[in-house]
C-alpha atoms as a PDB file:
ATOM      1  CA  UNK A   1       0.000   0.000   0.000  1.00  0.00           C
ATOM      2  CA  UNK A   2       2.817   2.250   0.846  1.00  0.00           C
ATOM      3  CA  UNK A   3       4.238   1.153  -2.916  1.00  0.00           C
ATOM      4  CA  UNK A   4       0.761   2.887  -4.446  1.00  0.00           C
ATOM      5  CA  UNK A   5       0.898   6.061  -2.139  1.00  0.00           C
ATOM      6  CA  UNK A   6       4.478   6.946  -2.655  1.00  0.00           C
ATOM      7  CA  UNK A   7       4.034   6.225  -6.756  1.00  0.00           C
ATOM      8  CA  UNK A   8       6.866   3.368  -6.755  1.00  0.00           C
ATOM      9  CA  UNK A   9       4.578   0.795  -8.490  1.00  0.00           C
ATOM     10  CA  UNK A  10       3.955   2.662 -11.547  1.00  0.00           C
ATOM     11  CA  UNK A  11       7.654   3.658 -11.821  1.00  0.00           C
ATOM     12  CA  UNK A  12       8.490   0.456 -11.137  1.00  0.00           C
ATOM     13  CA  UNK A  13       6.555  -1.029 -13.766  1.00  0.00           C
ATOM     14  CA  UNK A  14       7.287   1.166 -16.722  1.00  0.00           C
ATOM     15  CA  UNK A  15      11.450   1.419 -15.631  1.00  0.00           C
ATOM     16  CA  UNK A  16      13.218  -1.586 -13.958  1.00  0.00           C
ATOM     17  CA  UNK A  17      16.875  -0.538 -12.719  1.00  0.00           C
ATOM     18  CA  UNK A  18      19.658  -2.085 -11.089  1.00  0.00           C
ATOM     19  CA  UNK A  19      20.422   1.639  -9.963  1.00  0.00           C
ATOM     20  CA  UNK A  20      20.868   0.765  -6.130  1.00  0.00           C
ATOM     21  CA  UNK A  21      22.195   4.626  -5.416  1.00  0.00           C
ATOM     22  CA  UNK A  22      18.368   5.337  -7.157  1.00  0.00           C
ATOM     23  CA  UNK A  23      16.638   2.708  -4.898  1.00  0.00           C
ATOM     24  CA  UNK A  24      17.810   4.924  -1.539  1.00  0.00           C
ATOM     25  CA  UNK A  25      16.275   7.954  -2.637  1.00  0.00           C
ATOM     26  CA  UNK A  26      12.960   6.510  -3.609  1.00  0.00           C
ATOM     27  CA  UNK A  27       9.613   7.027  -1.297  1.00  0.00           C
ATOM     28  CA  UNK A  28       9.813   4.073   0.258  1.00  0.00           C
ATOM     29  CA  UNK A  29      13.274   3.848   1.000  1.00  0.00           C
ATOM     30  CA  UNK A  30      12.157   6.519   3.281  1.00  0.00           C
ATOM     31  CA  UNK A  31       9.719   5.496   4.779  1.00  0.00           C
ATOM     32  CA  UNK A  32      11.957   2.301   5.597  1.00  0.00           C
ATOM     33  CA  UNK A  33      14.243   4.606   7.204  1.00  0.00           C
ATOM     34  CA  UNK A  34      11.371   5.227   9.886  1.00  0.00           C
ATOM     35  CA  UNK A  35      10.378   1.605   9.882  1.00  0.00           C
ATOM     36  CA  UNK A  36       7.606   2.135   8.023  1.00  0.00           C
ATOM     37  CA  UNK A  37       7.792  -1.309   5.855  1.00  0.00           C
ATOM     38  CA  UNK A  38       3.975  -1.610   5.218  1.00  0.00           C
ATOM     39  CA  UNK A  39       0.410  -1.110   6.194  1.00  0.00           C
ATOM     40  CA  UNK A  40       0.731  -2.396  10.143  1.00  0.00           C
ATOM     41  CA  UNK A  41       3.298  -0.280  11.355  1.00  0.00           C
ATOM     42  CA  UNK A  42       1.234   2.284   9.500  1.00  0.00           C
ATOM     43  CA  UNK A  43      -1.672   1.638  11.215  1.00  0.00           C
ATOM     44  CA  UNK A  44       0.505   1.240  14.635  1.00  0.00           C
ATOM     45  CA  UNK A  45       2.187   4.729  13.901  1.00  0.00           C
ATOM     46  CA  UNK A  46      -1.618   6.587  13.226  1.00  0.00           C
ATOM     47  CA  UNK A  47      -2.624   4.821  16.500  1.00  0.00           C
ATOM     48  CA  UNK A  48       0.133   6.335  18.356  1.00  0.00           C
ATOM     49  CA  UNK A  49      -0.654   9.500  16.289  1.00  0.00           C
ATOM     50  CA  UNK A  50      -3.923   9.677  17.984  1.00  0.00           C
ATOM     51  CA  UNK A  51      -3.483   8.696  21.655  1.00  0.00           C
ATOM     52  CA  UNK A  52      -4.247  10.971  24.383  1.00  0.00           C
ATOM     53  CA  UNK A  53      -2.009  14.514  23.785  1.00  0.00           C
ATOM     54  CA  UNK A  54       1.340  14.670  25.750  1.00  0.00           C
ATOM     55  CA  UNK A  55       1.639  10.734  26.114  1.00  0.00           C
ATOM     56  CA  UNK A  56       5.069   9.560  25.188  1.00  0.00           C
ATOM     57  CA  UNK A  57       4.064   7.555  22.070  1.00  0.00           C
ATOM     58  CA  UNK A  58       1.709  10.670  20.835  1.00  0.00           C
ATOM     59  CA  UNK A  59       5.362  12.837  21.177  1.00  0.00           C
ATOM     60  CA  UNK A  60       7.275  10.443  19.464  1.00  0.00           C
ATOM     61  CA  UNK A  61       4.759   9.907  16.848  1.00  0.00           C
ATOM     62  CA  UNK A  62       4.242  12.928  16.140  1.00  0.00           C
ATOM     63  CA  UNK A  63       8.174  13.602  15.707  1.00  0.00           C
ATOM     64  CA  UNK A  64       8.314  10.818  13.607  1.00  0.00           C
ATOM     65  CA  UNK A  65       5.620  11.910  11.535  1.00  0.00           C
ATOM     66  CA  UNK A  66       7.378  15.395  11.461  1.00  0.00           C
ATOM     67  CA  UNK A  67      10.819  13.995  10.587  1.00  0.00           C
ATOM     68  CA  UNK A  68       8.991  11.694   7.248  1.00  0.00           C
ATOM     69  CA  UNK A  69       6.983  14.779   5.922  1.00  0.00           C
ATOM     70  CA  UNK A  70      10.151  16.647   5.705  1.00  0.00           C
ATOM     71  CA  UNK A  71      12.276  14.434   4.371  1.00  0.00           C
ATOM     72  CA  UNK A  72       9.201  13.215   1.544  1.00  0.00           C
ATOM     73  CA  UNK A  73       9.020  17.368   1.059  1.00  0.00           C
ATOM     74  CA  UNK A  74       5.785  17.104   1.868  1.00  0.00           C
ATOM     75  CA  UNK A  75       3.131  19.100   4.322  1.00  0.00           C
ATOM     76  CA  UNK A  76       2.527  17.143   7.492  1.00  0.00           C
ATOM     77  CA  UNK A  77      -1.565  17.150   6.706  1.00  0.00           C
ATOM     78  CA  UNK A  78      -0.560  15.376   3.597  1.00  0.00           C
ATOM     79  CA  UNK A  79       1.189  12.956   5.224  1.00  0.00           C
ATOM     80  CA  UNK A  80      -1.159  12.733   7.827  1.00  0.00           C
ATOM     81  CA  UNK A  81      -4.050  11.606   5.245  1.00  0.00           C
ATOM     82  CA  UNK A  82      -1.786   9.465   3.870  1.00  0.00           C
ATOM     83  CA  UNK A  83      -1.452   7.083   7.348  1.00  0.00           C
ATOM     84  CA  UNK A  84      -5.283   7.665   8.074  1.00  0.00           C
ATOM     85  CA  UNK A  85      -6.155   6.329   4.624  1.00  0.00           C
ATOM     86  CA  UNK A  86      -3.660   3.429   5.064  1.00  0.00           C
ATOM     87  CA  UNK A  87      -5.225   2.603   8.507  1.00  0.00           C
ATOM     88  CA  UNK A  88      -8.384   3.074   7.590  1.00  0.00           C
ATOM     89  CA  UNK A  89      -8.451  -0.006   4.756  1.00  0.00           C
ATOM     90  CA  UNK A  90     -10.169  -2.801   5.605  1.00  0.00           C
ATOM     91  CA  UNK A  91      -7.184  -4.995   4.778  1.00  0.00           C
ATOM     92  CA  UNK A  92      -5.235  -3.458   7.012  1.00  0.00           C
ATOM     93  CA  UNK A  93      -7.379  -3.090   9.751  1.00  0.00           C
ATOM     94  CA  UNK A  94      -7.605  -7.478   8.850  1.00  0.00           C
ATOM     95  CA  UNK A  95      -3.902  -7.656   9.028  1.00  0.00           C
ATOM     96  CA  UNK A  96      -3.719  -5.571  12.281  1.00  0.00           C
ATOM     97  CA  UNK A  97      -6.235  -7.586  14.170  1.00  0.00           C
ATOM     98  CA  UNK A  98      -4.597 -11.329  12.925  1.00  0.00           C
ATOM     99  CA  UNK A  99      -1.136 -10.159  13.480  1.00  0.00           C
ATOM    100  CA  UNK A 100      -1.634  -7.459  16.536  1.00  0.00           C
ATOM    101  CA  UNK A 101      -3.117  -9.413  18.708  1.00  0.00           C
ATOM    102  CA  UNK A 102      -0.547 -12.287  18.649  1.00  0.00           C
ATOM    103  CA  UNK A 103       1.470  -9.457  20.225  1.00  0.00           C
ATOM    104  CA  UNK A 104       0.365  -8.932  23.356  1.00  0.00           C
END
């Protein structure tokens, strides 16, 4: 999901590379550098994102979410829609409650 929201699946499509120096600048390269590898620790960052104001994950989500909207140049709101669409799918919300709850 990240793939169709950052545009890599289109690029990747129409161009294939072996241009690793062109893989770390990518979207999701990115995003991997804030551990955001796909929709769950999407959906575990906008959760964060939306606890109670001042709580310690709140703070660092919200830095993290600061840090990734500048370094995808893009407004935080953006960025913001971006993880509420992404944890709002139905497929995600699927792979959240499968996987999530074998964590605690």
């Amino acid at each position: 999901m990240l793939a169709y929201y950052a545009g890599e699946r289109k690029k990747a499509e129409k161009i294939p590379t072996a241009d690793e120096g062109a893989a770390s600048k990518s979207p999701l390269a990115i995003y991997r550098k804030y551990g955001l590898c796909s929709s769950f620790e999407c959906f575990t960052l906008w959760d964060d994102l939306n606890e109670s104001m001042g709580s310690e994950n709140q703070q660092r989500a919200a830095s993290v979410v600061a840090g990734l909207a500048a370094d995808l140049a893009l407004p935080e709101m953006a960025l913001k829609n971006v993880l509420r669409e992404i944890a709002c799918d139905p497929y995600t919300q699927f792979h959240y409650e499968c996987w999530g709850s074998s964590m605690e």
